[in-house]
Each structure stands twice: as structure tokens, then as C-alpha cells.
PDB file of N, CA and C in Angstrom:
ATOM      1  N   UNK A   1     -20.000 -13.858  11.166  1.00  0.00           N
ATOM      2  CA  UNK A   1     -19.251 -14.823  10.381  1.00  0.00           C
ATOM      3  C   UNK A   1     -19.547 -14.647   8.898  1.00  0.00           C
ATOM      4  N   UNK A   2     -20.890 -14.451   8.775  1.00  0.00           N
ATOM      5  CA  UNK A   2     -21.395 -14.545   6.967  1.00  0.00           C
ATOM      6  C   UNK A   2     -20.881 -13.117   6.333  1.00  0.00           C
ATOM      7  N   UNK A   3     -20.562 -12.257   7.443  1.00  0.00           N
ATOM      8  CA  UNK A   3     -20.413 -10.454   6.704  1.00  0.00           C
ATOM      9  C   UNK A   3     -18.563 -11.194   6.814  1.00  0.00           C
ATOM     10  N   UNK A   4     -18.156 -11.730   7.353  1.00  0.00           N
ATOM     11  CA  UNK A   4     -16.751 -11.640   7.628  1.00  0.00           C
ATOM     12  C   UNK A   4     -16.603 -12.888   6.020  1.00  0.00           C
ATOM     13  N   UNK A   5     -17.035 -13.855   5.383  1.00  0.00           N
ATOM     14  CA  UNK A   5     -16.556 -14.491   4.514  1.00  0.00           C
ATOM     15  C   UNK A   5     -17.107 -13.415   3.082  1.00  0.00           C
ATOM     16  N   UNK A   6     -18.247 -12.761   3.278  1.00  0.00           N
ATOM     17  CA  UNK A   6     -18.808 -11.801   2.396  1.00  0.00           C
ATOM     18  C   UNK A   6     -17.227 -10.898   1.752  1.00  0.00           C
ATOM     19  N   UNK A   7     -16.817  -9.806   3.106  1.00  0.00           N
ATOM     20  CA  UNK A   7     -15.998  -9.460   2.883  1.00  0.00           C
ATOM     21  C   UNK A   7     -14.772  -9.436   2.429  1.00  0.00           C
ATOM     22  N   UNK A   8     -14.333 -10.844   2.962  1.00  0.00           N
ATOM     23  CA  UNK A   8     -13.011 -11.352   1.888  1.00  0.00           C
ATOM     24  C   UNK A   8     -13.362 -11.949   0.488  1.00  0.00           C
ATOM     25  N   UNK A   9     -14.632 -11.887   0.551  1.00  0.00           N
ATOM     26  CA  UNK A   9     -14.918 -12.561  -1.312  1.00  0.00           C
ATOM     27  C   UNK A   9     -14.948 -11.369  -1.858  1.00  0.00           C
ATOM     28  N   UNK A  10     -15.422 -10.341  -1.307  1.00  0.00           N
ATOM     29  CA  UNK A  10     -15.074  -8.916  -1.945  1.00  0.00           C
ATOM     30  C   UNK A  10     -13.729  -8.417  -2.340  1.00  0.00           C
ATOM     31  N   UNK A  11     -13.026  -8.869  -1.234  1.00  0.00           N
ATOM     32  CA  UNK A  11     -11.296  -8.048  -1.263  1.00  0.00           C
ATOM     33  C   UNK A  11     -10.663  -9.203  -2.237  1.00  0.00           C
ATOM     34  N   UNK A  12     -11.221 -10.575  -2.657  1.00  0.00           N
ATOM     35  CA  UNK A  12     -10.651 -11.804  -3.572  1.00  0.00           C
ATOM     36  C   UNK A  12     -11.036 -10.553  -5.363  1.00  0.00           C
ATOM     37  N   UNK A  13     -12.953 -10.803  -5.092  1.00  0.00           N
ATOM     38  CA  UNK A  13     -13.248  -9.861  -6.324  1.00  0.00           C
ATOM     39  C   UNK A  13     -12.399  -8.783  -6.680  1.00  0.00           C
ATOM     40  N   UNK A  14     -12.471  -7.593  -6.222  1.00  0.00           N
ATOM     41  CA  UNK A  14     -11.717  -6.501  -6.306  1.00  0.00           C
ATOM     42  C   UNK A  14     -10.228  -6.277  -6.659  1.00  0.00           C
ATOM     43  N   UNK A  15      -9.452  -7.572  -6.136  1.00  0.00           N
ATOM     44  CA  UNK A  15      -7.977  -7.766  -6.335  1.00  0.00           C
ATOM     45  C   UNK A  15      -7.812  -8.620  -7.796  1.00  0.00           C
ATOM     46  N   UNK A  16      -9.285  -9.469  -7.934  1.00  0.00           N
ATOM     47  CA  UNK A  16      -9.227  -9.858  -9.548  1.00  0.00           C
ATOM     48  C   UNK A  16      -9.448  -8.957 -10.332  1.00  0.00           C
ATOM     49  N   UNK A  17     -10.406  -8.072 -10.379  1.00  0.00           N
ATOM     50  CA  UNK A  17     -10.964  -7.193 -11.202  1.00  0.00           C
ATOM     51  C   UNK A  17      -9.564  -5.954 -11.500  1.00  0.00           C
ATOM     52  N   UNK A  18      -9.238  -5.538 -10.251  1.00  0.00           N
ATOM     53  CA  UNK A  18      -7.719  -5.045 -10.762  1.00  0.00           C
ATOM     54  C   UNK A  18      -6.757  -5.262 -11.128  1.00  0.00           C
ATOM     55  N   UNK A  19      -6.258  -6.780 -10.939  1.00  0.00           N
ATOM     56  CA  UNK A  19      -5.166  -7.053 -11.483  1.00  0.00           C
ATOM     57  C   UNK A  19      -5.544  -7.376 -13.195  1.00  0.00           C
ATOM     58  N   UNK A  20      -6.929  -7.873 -13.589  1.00  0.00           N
ATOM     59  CA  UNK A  20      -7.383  -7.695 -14.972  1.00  0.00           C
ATOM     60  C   UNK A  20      -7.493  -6.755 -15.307  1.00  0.00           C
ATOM     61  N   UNK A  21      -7.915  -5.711 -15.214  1.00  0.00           N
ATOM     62  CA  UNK A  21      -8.012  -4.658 -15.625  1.00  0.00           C
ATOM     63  C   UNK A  21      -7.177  -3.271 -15.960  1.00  0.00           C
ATOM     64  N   UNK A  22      -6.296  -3.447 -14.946  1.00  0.00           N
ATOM     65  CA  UNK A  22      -5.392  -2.365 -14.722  1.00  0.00           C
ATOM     66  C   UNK A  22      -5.605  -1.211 -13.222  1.00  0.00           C
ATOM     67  N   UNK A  23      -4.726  -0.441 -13.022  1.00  0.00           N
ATOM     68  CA  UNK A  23      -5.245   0.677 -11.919  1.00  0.00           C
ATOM     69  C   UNK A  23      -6.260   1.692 -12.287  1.00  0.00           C
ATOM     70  N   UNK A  24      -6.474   1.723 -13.514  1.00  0.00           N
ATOM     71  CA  UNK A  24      -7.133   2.815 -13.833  1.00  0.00           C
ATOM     72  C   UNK A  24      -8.713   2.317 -13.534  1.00  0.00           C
ATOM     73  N   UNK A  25      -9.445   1.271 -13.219  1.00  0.00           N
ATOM     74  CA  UNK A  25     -10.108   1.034 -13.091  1.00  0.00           C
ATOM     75  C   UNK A  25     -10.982   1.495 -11.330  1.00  0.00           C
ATOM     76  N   UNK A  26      -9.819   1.876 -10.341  1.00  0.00           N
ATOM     77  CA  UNK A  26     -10.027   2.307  -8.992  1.00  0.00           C
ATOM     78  C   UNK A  26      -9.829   4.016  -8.911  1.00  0.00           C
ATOM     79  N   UNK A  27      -9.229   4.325  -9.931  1.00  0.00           N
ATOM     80  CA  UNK A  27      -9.112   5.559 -10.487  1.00  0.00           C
ATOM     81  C   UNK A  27      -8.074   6.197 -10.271  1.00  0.00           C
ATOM     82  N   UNK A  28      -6.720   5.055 -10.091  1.00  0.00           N
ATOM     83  CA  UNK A  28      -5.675   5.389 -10.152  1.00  0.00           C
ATOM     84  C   UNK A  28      -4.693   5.379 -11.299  1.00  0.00           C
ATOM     85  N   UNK A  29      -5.018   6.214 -11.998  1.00  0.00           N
ATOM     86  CA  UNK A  29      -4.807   6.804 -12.887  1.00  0.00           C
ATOM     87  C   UNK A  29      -3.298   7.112 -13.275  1.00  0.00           C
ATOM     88  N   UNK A  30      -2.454   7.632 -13.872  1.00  0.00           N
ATOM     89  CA  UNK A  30      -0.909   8.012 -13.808  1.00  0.00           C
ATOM     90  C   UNK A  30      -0.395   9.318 -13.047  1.00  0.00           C
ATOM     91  N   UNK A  31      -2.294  10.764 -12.870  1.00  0.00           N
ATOM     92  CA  UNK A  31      -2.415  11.867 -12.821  1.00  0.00           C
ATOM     93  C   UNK A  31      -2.191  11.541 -11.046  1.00  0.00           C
ATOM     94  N   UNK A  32      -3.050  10.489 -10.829  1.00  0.00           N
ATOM     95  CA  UNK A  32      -3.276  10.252  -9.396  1.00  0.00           C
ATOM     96  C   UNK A  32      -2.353   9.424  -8.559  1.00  0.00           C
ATOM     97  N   UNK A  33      -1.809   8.821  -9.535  1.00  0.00           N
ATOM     98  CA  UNK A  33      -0.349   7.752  -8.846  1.00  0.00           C
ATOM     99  C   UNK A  33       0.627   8.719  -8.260  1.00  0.00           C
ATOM    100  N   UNK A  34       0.710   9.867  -9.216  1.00  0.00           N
ATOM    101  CA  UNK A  34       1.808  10.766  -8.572  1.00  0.00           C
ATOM    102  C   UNK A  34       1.159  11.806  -7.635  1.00  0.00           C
ATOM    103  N   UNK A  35       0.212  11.368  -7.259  1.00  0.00           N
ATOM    104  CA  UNK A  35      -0.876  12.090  -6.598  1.00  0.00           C
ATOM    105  C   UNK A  35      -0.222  13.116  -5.373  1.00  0.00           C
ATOM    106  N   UNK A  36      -0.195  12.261  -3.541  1.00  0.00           N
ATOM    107  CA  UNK A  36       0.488  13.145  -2.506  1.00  0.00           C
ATOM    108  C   UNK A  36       1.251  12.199  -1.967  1.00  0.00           C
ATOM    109  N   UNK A  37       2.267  11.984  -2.281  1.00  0.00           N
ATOM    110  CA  UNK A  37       3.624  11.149  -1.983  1.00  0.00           C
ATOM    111  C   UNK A  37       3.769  12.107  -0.377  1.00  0.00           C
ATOM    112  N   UNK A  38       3.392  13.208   0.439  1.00  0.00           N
ATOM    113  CA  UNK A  38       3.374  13.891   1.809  1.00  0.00           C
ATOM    114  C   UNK A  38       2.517  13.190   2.551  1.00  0.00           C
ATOM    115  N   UNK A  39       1.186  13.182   2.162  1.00  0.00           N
ATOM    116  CA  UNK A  39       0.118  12.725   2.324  1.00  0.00           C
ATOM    117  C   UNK A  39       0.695  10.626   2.722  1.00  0.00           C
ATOM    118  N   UNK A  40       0.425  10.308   1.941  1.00  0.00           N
ATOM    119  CA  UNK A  40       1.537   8.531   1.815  1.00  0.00           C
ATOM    120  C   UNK A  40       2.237   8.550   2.569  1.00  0.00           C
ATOM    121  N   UNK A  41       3.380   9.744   2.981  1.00  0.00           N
ATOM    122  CA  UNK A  41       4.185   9.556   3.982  1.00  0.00           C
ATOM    123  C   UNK A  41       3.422   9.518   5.400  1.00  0.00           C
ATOM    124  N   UNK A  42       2.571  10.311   5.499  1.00  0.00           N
ATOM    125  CA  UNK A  42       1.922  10.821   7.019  1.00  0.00           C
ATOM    126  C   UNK A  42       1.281   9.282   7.252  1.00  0.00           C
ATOM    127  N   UNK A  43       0.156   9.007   6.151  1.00  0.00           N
ATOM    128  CA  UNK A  43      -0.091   7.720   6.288  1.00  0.00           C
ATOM    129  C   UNK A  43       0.756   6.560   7.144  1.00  0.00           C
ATOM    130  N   UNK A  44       1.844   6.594   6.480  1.00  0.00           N
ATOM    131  CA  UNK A  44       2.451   5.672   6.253  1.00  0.00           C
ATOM    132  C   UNK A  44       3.277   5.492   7.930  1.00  0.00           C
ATOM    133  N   UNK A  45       3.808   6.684   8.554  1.00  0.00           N
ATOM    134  CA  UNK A  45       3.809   6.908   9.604  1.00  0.00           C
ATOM    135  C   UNK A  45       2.644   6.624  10.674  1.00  0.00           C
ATOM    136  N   UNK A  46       1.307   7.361  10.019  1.00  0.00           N
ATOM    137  CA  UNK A  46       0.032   6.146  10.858  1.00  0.00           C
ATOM    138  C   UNK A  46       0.262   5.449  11.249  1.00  0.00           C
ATOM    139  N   UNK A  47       0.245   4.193  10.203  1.00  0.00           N
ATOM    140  CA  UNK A  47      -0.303   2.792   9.914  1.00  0.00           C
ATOM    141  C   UNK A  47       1.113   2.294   9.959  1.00  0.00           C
ATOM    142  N   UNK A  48       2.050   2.398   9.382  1.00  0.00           N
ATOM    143  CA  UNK A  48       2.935   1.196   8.829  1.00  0.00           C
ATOM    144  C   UNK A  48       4.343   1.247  10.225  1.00  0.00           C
ATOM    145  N   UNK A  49       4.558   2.190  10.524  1.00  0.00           N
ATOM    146  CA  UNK A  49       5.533   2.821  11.208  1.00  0.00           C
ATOM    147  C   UNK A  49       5.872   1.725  12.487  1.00  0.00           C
ATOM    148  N   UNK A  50       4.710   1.475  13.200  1.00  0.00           N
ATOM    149  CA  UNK A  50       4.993   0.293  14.166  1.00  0.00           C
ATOM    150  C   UNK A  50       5.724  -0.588  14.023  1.00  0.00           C
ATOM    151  N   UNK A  51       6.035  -1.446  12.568  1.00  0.00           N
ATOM    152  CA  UNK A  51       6.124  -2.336  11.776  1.00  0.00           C
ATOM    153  C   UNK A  51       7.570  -2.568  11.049  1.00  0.00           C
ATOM    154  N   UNK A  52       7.198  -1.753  10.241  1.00  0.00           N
ATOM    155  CA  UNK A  52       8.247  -0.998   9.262  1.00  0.00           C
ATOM    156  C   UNK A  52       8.950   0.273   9.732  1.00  0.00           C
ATOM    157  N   UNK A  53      10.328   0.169   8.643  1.00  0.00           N
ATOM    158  CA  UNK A  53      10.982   2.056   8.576  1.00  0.00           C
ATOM    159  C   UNK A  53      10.323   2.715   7.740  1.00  0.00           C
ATOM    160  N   UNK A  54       9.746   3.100   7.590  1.00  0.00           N
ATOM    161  CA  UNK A  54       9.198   3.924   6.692  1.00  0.00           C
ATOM    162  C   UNK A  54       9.564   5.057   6.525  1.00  0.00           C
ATOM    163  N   UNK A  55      10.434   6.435   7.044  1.00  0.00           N
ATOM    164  CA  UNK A  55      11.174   7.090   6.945  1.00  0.00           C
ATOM    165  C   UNK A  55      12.290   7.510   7.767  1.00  0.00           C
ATOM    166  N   UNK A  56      13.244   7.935   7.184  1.00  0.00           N
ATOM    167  CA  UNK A  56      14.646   8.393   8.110  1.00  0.00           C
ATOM    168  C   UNK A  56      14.308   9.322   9.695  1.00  0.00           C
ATOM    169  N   UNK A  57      12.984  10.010   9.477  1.00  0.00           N
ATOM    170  CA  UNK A  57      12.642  10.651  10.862  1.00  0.00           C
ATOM    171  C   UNK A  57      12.270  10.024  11.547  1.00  0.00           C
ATOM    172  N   UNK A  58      11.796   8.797  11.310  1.00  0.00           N
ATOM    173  CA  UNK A  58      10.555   7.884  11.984  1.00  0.00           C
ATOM    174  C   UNK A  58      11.345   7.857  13.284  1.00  0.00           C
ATOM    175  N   UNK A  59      10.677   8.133  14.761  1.00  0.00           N
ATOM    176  CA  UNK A  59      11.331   8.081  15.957  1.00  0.00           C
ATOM    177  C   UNK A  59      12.017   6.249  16.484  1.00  0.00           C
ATOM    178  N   UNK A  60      11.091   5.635  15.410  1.00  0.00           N
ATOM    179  CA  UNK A  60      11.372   3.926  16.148  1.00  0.00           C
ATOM    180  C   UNK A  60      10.310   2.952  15.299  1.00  0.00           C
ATOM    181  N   UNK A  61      11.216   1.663  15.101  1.00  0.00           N
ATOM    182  CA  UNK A  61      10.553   0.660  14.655  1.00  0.00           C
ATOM    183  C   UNK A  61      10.559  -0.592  15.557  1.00  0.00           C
ATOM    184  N   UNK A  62       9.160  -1.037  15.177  1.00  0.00           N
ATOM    185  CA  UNK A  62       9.390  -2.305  16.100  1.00  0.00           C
ATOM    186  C   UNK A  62      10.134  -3.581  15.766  1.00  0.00           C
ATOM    187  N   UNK A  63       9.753  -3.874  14.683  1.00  0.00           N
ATOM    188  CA  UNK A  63      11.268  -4.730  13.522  1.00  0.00           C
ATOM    189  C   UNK A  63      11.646  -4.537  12.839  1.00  0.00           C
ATOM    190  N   UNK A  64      13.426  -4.933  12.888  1.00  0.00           N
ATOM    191  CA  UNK A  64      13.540  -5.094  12.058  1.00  0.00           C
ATOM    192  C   UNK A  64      13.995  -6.067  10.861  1.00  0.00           C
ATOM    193  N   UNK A  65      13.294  -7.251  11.208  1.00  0.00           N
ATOM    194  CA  UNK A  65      13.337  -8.793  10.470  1.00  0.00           C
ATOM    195  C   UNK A  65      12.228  -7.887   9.372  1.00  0.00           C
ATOM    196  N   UNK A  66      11.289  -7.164   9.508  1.00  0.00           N
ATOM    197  CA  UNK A  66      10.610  -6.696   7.968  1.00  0.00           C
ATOM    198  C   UNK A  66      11.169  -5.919   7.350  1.00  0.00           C
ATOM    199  N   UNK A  67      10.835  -5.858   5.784  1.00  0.00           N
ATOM    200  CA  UNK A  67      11.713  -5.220   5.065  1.00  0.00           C
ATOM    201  C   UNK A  67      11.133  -3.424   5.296  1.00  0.00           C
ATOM    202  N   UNK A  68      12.380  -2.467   5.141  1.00  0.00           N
ATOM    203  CA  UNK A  68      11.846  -1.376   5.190  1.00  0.00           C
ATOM    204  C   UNK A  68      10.544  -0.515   3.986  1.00  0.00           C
ATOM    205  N   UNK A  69      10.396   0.267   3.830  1.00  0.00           N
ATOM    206  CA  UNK A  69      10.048   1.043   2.785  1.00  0.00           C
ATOM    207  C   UNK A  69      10.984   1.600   1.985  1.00  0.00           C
ATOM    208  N   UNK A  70      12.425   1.560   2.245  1.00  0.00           N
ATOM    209  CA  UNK A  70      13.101   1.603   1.226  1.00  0.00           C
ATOM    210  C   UNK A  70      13.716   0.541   0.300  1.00  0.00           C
ATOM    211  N   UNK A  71      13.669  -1.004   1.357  1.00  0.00           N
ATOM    212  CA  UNK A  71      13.917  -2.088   0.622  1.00  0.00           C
ATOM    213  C   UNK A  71      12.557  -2.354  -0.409  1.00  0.00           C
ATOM    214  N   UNK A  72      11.790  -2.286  -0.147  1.00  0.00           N
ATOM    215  CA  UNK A  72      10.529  -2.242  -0.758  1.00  0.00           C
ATOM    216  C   UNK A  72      10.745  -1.485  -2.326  1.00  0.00           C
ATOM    217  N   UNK A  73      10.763  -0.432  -1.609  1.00  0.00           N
ATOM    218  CA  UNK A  73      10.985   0.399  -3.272  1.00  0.00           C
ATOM    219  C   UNK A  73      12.247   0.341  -4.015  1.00  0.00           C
ATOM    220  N   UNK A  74      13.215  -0.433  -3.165  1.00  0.00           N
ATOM    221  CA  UNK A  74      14.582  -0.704  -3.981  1.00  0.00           C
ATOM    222  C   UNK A  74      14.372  -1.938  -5.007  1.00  0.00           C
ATOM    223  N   UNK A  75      13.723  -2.650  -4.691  1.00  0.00           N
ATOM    224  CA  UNK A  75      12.951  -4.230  -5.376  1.00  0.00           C
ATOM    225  C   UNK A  75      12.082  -3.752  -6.530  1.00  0.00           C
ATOM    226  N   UNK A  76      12.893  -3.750  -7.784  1.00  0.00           N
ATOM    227  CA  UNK A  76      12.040  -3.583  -9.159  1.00  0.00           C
ATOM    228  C   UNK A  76      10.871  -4.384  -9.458  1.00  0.00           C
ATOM    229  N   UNK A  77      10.707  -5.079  -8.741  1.00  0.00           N
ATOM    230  CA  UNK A  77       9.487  -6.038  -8.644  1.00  0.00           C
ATOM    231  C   UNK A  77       8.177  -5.338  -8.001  1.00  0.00           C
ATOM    232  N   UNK A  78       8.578  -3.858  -7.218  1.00  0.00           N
ATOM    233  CA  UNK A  78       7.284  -3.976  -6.297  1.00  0.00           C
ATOM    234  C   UNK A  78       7.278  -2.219  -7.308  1.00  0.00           C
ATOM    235  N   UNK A  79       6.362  -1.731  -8.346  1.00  0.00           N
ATOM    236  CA  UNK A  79       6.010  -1.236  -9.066  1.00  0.00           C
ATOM    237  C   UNK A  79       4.537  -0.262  -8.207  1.00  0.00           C
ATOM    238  N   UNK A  80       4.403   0.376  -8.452  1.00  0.00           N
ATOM    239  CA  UNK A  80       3.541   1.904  -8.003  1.00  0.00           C
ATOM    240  C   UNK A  80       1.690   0.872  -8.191  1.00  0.00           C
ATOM    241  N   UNK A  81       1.715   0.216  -9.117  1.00  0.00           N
ATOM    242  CA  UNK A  81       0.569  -0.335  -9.479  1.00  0.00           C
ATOM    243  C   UNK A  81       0.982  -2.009  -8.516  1.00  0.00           C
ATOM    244  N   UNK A  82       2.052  -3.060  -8.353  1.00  0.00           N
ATOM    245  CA  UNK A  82       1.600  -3.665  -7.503  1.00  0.00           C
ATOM    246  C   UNK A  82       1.645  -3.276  -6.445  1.00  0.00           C
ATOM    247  N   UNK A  83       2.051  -2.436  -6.100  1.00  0.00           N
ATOM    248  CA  UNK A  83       1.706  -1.698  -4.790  1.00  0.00           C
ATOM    249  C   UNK A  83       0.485  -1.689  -4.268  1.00  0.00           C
ATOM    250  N   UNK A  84       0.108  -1.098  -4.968  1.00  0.00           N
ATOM    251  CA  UNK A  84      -1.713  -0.438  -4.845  1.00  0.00           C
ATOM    252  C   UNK A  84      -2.298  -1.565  -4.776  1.00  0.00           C
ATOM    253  N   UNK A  85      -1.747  -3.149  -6.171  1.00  0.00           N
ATOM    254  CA  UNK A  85      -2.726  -4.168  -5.977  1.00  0.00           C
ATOM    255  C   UNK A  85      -3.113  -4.961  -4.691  1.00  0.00           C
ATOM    256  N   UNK A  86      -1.573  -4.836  -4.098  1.00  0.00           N
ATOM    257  CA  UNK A  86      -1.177  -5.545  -2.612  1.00  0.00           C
ATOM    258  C   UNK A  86      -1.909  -4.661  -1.603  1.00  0.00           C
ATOM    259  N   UNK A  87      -1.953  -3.333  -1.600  1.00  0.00           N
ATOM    260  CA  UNK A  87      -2.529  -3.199  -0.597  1.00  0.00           C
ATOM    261  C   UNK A  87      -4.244  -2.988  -0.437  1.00  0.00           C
ATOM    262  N   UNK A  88      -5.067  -3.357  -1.650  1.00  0.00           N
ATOM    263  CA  UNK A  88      -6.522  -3.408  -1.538  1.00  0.00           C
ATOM    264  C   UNK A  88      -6.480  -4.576  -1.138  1.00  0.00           C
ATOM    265  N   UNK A  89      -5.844  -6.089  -0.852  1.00  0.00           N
ATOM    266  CA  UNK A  89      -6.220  -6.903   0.101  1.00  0.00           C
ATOM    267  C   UNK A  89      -4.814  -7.337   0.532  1.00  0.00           C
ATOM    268  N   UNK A  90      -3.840  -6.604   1.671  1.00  0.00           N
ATOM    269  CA  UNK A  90      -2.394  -6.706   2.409  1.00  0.00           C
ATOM    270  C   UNK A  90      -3.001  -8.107   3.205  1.00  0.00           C
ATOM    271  N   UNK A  91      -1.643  -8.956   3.025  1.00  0.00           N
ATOM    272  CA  UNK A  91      -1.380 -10.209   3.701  1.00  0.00           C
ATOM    273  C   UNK A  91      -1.478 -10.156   5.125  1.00  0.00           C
ATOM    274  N   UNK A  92      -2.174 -11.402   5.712  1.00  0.00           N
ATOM    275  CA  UNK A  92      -3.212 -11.469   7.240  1.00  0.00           C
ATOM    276  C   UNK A  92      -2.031 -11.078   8.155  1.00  0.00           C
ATOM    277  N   UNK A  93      -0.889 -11.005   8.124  1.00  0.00           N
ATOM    278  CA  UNK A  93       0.054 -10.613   9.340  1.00  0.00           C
ATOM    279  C   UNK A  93      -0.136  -8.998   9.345  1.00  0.00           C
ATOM    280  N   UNK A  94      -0.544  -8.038   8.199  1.00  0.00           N
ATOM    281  CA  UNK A  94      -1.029  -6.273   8.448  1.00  0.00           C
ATOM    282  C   UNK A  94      -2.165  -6.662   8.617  1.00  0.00           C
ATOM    283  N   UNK A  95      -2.572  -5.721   9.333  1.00  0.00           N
ATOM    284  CA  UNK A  95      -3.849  -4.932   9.957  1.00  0.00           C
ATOM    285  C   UNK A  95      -4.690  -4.371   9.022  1.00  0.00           C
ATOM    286  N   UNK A  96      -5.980  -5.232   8.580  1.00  0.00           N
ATOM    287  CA  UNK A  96      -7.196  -4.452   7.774  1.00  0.00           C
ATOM    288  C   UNK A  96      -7.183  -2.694   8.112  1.00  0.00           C
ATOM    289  N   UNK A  97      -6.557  -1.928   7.038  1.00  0.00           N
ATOM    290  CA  UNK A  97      -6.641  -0.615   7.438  1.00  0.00           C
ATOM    291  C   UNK A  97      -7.692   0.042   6.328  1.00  0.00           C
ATOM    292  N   UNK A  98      -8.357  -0.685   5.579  1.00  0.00           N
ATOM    293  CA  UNK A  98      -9.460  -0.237   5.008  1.00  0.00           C
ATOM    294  C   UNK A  98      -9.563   1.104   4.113  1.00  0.00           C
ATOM    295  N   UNK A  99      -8.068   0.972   3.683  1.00  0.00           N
ATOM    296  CA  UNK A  99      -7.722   2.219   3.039  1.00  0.00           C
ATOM    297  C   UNK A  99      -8.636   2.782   2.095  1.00  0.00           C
ATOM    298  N   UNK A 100      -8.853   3.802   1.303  1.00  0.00           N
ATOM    299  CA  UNK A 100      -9.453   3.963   0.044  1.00  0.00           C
ATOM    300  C   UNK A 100      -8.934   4.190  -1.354  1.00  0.00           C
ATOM    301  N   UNK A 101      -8.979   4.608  -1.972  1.00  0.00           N
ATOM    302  CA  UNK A 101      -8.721   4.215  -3.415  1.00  0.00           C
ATOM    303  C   UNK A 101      -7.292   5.619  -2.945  1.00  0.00           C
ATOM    304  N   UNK A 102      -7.973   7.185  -2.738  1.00  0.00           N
ATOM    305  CA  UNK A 102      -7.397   8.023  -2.915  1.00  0.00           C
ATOM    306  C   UNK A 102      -5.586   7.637  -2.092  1.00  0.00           C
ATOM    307  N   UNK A 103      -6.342   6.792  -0.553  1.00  0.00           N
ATOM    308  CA  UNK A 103      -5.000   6.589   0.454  1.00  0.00           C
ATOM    309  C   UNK A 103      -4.090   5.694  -0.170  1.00  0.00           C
ATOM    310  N   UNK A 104      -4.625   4.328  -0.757  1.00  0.00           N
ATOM    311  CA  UNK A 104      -3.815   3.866  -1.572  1.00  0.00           C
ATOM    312  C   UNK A 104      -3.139   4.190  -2.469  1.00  0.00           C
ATOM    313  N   UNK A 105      -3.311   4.941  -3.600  1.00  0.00           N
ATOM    314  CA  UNK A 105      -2.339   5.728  -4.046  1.00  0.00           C
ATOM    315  C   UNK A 105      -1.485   6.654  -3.515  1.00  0.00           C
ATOM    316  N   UNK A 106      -1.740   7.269  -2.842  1.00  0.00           N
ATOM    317  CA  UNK A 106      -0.751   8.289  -2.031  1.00  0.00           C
ATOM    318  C   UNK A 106       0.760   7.482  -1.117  1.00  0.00           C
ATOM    319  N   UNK A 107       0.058   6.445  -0.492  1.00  0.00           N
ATOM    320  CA  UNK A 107       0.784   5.318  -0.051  1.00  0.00           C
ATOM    321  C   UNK A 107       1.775   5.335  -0.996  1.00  0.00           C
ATOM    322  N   UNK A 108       0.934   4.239  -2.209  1.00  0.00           N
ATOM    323  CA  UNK A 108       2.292   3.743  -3.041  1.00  0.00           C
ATOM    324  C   UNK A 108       3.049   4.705  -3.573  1.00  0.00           C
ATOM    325  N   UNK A 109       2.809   5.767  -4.205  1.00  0.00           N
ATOM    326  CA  UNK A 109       3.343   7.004  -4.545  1.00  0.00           C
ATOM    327  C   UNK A 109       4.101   7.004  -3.334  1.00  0.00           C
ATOM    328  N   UNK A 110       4.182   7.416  -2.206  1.00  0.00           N
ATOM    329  CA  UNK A 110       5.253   7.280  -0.976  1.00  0.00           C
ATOM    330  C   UNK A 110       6.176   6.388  -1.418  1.00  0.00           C
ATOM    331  N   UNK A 111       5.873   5.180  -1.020  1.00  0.00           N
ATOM    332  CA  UNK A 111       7.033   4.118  -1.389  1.00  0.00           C
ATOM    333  C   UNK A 111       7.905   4.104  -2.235  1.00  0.00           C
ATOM    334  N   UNK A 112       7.064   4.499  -3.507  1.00  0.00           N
ATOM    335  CA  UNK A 112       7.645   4.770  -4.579  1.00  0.00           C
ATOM    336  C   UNK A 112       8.822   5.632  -5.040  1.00  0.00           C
ATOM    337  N   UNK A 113       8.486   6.811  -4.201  1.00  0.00           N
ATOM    338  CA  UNK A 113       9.447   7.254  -4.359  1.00  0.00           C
ATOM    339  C   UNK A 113      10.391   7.987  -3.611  1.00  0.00           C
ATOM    340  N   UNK A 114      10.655   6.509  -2.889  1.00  0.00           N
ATOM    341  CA  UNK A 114      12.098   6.130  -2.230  1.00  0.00           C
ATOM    342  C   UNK A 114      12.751   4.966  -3.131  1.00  0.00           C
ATOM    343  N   UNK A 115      12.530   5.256  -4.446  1.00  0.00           N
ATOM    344  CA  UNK A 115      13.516   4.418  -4.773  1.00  0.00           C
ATOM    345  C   UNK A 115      14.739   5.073  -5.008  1.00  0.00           C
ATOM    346  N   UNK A 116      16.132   3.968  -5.014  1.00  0.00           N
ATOM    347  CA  UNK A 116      17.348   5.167  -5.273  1.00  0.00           C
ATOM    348  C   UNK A 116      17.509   5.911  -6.168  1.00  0.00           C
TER     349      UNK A 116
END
């Protein structure tokens, strides 16, 4: 219980410290944002694919009441950097996937660029 409230005061810290600071502070950088948008995809097929569309090959989704990865990146609101911010602590309905700095960027870089 005490490592489990520890941990979300960490993912609270970390999501303050970046959204003050900027991305460059996790070391996502502009060099690294455009980092492996292939890489983000494979990911993304991992993890998100159950869930979400995440690409035109994807064999099957399980809903689709969620928005895709292309509605996502069609929404000028959801930017390469809040991307990244959202997913160092993703809302309790995703799955703690404990990404790292490098997967998170590659991710949003994915998303990203599926915009039209």
C-alpha cells in the first residue's frame, strides 16, 4: 500500500516537474521527439492496439467508442510534448505500462505523425 501511494506521488512529481519545465528536462529534446516514429509504431501495436486503432494494418480493435490514433493526432490540442506529458502518468482506465523516457518519445513521435 505505502510503495503503491509512494508511487503515484512520484508520477504527480514528475508530471509537475515536466509540465514546469518543459520536455527537455526527460531528455526529450526536438533531436529525440523526432526520434523512431517505427519504433512508436511497434510499441504502439504492443500496448495500445487492444484499445485503440493505432494503424491501418492493425488486424483488430477492441473499441471503437475510443478515439483512434489518428483522431488523436488530428486534435491540435494533443501536441508531441502533451503527448509525452500524458503519457508519464496515462489516465486509470490504461494500463501502467511503465514506459521510459526513450519509449515515450518514440510513441508520441508515432502519433504525431499521423497527423493529416
Amino acid at each position: 500500500m505505502g510503495r503503491m501511494i509512494l508511487r503515484k506521488a512520484s508520477a504527480v512529481l514528475l508530471r509537475a516537474v515536466f509540465a514546469a519545465s518543459g520536455a527537455a528536462v526527460f531528455g526529450l529534446t526536438p533531436s529525440a521527439q523526432a526520434a523512431d516514429e517505427t519504433a512508436g509504431k511497434a510499441l504502439a501495436l504492443r500496448w495500445c492496439a487492444a484499445c485503440h486503432l493505432v494503424a491501418e494494418d492493425q488486424p483488430s480493435v477492441s473499441s471503437t467508442s475510443l478515439p483512434s490514433f489518428y483522431d488523436i493526432a488530428a486534435d491540435p490540442e494533443w501536441t508531441e510534448d502533451r503527448l509525452a506529458t500524458f503519457l508519464v502518468d496515462p489516465h486509470p482506465a490504461m494500463p501502467d505500462m511503465n514506459l521510459g523516457n526513450v519509449e515515450i518519445a518514440n510513441l508520441a513521435a508515432y502519433i504525431t505523425s499521423l497527423k493529416p
